[in-house]
Structure formats: structure tokens, C-alpha cells
N, C-alpha and C. Protein backbone atom coordinates (compact mmCIF):
# COMPACT_ATOMS: atom_id res chain seq x y z
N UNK A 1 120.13 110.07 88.04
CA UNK A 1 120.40 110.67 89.33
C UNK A 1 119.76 109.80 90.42
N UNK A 2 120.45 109.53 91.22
CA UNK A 2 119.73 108.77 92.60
C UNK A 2 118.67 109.73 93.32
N UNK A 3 117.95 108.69 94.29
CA UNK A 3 117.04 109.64 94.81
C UNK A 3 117.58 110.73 96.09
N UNK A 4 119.00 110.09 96.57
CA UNK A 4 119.47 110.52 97.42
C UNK A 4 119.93 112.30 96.94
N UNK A 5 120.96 112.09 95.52
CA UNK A 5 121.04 113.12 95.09
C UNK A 5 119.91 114.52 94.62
N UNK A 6 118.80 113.77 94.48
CA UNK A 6 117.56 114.38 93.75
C UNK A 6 116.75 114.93 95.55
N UNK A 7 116.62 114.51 96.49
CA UNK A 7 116.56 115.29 97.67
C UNK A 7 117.02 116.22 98.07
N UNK A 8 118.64 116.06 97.76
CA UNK A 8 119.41 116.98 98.54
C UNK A 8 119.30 118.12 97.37
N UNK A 9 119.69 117.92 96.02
CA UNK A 9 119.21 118.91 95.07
C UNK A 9 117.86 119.99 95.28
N UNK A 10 116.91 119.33 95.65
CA UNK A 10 115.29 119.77 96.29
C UNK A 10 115.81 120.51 97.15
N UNK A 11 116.80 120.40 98.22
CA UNK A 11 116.91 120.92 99.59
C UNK A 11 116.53 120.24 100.91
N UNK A 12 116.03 118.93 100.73
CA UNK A 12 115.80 118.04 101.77
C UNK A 12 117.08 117.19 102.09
N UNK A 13 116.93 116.68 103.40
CA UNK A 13 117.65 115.89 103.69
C UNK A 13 117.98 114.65 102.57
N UNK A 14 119.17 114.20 102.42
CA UNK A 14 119.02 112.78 101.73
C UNK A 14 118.30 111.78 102.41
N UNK A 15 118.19 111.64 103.75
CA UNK A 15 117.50 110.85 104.39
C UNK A 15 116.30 110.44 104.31
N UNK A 16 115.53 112.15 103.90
CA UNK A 16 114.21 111.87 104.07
C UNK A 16 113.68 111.44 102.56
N UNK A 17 114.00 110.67 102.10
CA UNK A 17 114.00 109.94 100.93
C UNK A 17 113.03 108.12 101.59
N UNK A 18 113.66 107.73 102.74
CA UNK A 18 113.48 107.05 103.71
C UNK A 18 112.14 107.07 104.04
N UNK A 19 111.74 108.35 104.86
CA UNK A 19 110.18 108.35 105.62
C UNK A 19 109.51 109.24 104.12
N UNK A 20 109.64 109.48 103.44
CA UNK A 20 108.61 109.78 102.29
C UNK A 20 108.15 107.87 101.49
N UNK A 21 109.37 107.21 101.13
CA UNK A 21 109.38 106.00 100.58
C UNK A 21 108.42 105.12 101.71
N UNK A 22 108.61 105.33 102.76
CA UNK A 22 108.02 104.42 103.80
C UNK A 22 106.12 104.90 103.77
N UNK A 23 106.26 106.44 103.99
CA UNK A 23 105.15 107.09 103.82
C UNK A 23 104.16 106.57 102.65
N UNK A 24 104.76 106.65 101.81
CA UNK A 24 103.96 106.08 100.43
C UNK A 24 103.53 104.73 100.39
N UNK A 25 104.51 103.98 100.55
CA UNK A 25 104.06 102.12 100.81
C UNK A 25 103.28 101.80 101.80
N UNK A 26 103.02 103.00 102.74
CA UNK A 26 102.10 102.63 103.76
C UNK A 26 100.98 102.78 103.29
N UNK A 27 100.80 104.31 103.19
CA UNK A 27 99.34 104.93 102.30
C UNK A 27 98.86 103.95 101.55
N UNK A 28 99.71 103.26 100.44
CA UNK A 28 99.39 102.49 99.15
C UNK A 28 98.81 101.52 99.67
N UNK A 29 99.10 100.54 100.72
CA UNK A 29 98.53 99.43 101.66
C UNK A 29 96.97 100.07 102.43
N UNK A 30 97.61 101.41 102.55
CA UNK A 30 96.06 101.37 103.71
C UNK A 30 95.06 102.17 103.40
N UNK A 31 94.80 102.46 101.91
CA UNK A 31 93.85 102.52 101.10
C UNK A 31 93.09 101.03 100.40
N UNK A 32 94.07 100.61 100.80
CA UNK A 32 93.24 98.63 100.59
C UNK A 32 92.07 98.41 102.08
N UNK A 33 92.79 98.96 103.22
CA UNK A 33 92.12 98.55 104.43
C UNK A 33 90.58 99.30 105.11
N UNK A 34 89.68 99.25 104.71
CA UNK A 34 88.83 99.72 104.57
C UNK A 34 88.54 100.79 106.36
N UNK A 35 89.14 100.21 107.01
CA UNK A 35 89.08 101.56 108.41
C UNK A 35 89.78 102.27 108.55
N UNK A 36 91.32 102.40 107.76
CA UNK A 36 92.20 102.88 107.31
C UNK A 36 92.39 104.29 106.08
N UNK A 37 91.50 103.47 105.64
CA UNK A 37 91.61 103.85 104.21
C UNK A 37 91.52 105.36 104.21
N UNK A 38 90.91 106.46 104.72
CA UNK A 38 90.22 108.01 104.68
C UNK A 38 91.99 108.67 105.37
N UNK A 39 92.57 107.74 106.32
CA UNK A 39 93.72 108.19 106.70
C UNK A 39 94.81 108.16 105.63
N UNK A 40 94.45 106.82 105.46
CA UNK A 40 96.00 107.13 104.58
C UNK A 40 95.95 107.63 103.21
N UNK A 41 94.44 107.68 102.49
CA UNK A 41 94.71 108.81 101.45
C UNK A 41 94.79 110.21 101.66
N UNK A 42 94.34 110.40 102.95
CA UNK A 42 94.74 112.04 103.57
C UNK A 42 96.45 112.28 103.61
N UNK A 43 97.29 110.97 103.83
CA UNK A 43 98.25 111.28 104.31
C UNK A 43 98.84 111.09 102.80
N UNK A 44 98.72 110.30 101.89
CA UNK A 44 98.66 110.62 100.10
C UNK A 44 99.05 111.49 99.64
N UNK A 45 97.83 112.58 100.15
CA UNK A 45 97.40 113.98 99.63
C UNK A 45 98.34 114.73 100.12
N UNK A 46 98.83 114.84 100.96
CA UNK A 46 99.37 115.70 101.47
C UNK A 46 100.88 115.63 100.85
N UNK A 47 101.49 114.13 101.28
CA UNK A 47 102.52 113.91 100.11
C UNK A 47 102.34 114.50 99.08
N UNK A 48 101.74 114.31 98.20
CA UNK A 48 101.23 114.86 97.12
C UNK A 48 101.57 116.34 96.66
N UNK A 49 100.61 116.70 97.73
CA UNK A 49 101.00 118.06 97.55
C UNK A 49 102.32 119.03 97.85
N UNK A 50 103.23 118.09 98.63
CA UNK A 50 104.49 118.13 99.31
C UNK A 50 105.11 118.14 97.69
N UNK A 51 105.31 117.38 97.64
CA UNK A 51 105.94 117.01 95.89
C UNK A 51 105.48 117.59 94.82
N UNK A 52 104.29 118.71 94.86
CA UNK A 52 104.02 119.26 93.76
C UNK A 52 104.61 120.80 94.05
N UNK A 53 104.59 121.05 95.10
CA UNK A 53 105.32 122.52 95.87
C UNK A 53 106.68 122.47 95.53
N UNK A 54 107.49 121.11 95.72
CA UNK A 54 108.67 120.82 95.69
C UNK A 54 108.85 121.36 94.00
N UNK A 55 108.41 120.64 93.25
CA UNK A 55 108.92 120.53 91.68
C UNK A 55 108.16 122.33 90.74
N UNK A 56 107.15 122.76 91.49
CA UNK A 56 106.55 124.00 91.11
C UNK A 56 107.74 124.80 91.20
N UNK A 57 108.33 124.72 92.90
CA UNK A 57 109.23 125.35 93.24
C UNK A 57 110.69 125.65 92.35
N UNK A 58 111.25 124.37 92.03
CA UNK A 58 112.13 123.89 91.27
C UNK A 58 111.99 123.78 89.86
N UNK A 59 110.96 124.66 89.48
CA UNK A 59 110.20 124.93 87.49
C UNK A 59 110.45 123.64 87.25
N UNK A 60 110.18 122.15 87.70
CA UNK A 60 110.10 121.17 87.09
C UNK A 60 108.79 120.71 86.39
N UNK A 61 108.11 121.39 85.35
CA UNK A 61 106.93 120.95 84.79
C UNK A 61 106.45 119.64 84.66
N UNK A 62 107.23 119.18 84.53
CA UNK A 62 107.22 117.87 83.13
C UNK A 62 106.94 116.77 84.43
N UNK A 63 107.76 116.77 86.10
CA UNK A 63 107.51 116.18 86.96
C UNK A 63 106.09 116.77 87.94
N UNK A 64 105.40 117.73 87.55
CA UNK A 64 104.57 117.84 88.45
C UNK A 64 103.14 117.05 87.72
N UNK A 65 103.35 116.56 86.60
CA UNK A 65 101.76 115.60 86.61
C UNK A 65 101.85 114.16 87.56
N UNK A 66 102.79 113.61 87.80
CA UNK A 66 102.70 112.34 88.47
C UNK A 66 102.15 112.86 90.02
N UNK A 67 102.58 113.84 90.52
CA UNK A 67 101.84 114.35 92.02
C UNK A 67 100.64 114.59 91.92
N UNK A 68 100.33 115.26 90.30
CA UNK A 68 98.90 116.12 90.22
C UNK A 68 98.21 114.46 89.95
N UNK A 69 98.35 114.04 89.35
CA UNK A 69 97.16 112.48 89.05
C UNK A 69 97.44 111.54 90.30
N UNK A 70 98.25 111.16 91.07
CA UNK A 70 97.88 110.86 92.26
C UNK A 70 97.19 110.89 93.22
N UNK A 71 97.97 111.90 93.24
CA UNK A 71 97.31 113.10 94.56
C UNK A 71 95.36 113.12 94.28
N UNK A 72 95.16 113.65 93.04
CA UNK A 72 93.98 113.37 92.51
C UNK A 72 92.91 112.49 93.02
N UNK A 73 93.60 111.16 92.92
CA UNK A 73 92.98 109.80 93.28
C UNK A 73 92.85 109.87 94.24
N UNK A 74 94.08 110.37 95.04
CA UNK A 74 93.73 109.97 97.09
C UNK A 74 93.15 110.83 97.17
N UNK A 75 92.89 112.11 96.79
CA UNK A 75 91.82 113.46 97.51
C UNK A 75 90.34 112.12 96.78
N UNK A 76 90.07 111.60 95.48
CA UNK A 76 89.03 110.87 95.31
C UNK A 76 88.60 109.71 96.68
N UNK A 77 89.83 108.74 96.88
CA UNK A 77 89.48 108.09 97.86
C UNK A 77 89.05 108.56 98.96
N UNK A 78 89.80 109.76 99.09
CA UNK A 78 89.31 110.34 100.92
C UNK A 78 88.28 110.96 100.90
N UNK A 79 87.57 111.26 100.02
CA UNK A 79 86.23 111.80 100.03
C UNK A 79 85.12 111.14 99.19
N UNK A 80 85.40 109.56 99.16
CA UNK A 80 84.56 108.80 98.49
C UNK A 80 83.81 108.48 99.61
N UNK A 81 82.59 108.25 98.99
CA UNK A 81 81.73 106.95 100.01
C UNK A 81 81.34 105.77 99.83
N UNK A 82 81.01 104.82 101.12
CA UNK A 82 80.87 103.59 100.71
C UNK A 82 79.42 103.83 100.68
N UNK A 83 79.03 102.27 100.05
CA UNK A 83 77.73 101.99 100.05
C UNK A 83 77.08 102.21 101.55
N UNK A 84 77.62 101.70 102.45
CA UNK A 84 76.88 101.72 103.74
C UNK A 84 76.64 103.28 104.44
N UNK A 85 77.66 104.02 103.88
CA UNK A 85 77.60 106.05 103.82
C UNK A 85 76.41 106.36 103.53
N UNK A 86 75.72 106.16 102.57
CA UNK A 86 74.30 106.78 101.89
C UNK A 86 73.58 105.54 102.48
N UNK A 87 72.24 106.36 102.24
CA UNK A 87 71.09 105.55 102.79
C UNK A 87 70.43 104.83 101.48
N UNK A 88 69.75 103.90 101.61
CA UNK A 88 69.17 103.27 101.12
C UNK A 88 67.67 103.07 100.74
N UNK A 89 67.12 103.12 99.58
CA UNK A 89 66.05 103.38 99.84
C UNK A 89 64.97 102.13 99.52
N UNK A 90 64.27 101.90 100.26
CA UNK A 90 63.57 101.15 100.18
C UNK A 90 63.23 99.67 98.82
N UNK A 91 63.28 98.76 99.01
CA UNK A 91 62.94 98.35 97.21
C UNK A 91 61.22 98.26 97.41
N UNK A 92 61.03 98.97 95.78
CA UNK A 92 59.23 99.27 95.11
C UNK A 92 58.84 97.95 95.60
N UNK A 93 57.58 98.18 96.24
CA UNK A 93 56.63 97.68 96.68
C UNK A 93 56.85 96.45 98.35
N UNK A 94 57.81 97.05 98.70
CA UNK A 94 58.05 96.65 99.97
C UNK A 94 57.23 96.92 100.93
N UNK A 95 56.51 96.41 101.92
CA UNK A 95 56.15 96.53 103.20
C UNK A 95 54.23 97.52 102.81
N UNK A 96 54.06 97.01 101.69
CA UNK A 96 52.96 97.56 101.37
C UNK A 96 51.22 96.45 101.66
């Protein structure tokens, strides 16, 4: 089945096959970009969860783990921290 058909089946536009595909290749890029990055796995997640509502909705079981282990990762990225996030603590026997 095309993706066009598999939208409109869902109840979405065929179109929006388009700004979801675009949506995703962006996210996927701007989780590389480190000032970026908290946005576009938010915007991931949300996909994510868009597509797991979709296939819950539609008793598609078998398709809702690829949203659930994704989705997963970007809720991980967007609430990861970097090293420079936490503080640092001193190294033993410094400044003594």
C-alpha cells in the first residue's frame, strides 16, 4: 500500500504524508545540532505520539512498537543532559 493510500485510510489528508515526511527528516537532522536538539526531539515526540493514537485508534498492534521505541528515544534525548548541564565537582586534592 502506498503511503498516500495508508493516510487517507487513517483519515488524513494524502498530502499530509508530505509535512509529517518533512517533519521527521528535520527532527532526525536536528537532534545532531546540539542548540537544536531539545526542539526537535520535542517535535519527535509528539509525532510519535501522533502515530501511536493513529494506529491504537485503527487496532493496528503490530504497527504501534516502531512509534513506541522512537518516540522513546526522543522523549530520552529531550530530557537528556549534557555534560556542561550538571556541575562539576572539583578534582581530589585541588586548590588545597
Amino acid at each position: 500500500m502506498r503511503w498516500s493510500d495508508r493516510f487517507a485510510d487513517w483519515g488524513y489528508p494524502p498530502s499530509a504524508r508530505y509535512l509529517v515526511g518533512a517533519l521527521e527528516i528535520l527532527g532526525g537532522l536536528g537532534v545532531l545540532i546540539p542548540k537544536g536538539r531539545r526542539a526537535a526531539a520535542a517535535t519527535l515526540v509528539v509525532l510519535m505520539m501522533g502515530a501511536l493514537g493513529t494506529h491504537a485508534m485503527r487496532a493496528e498492534s503490530r504497527r504501534l512498537i516502531p512509534p513506541l521505541f522512537l518516540g522513546g528515544l526522543a522523549l530520552l534525548v529531550f530530557s537528556g543532559h549534557t555534560r556542561r548541564d550538571t556541575p562539576q565537582a572539583p578534582p581530589r586534592g585541588a586548590g588545597v
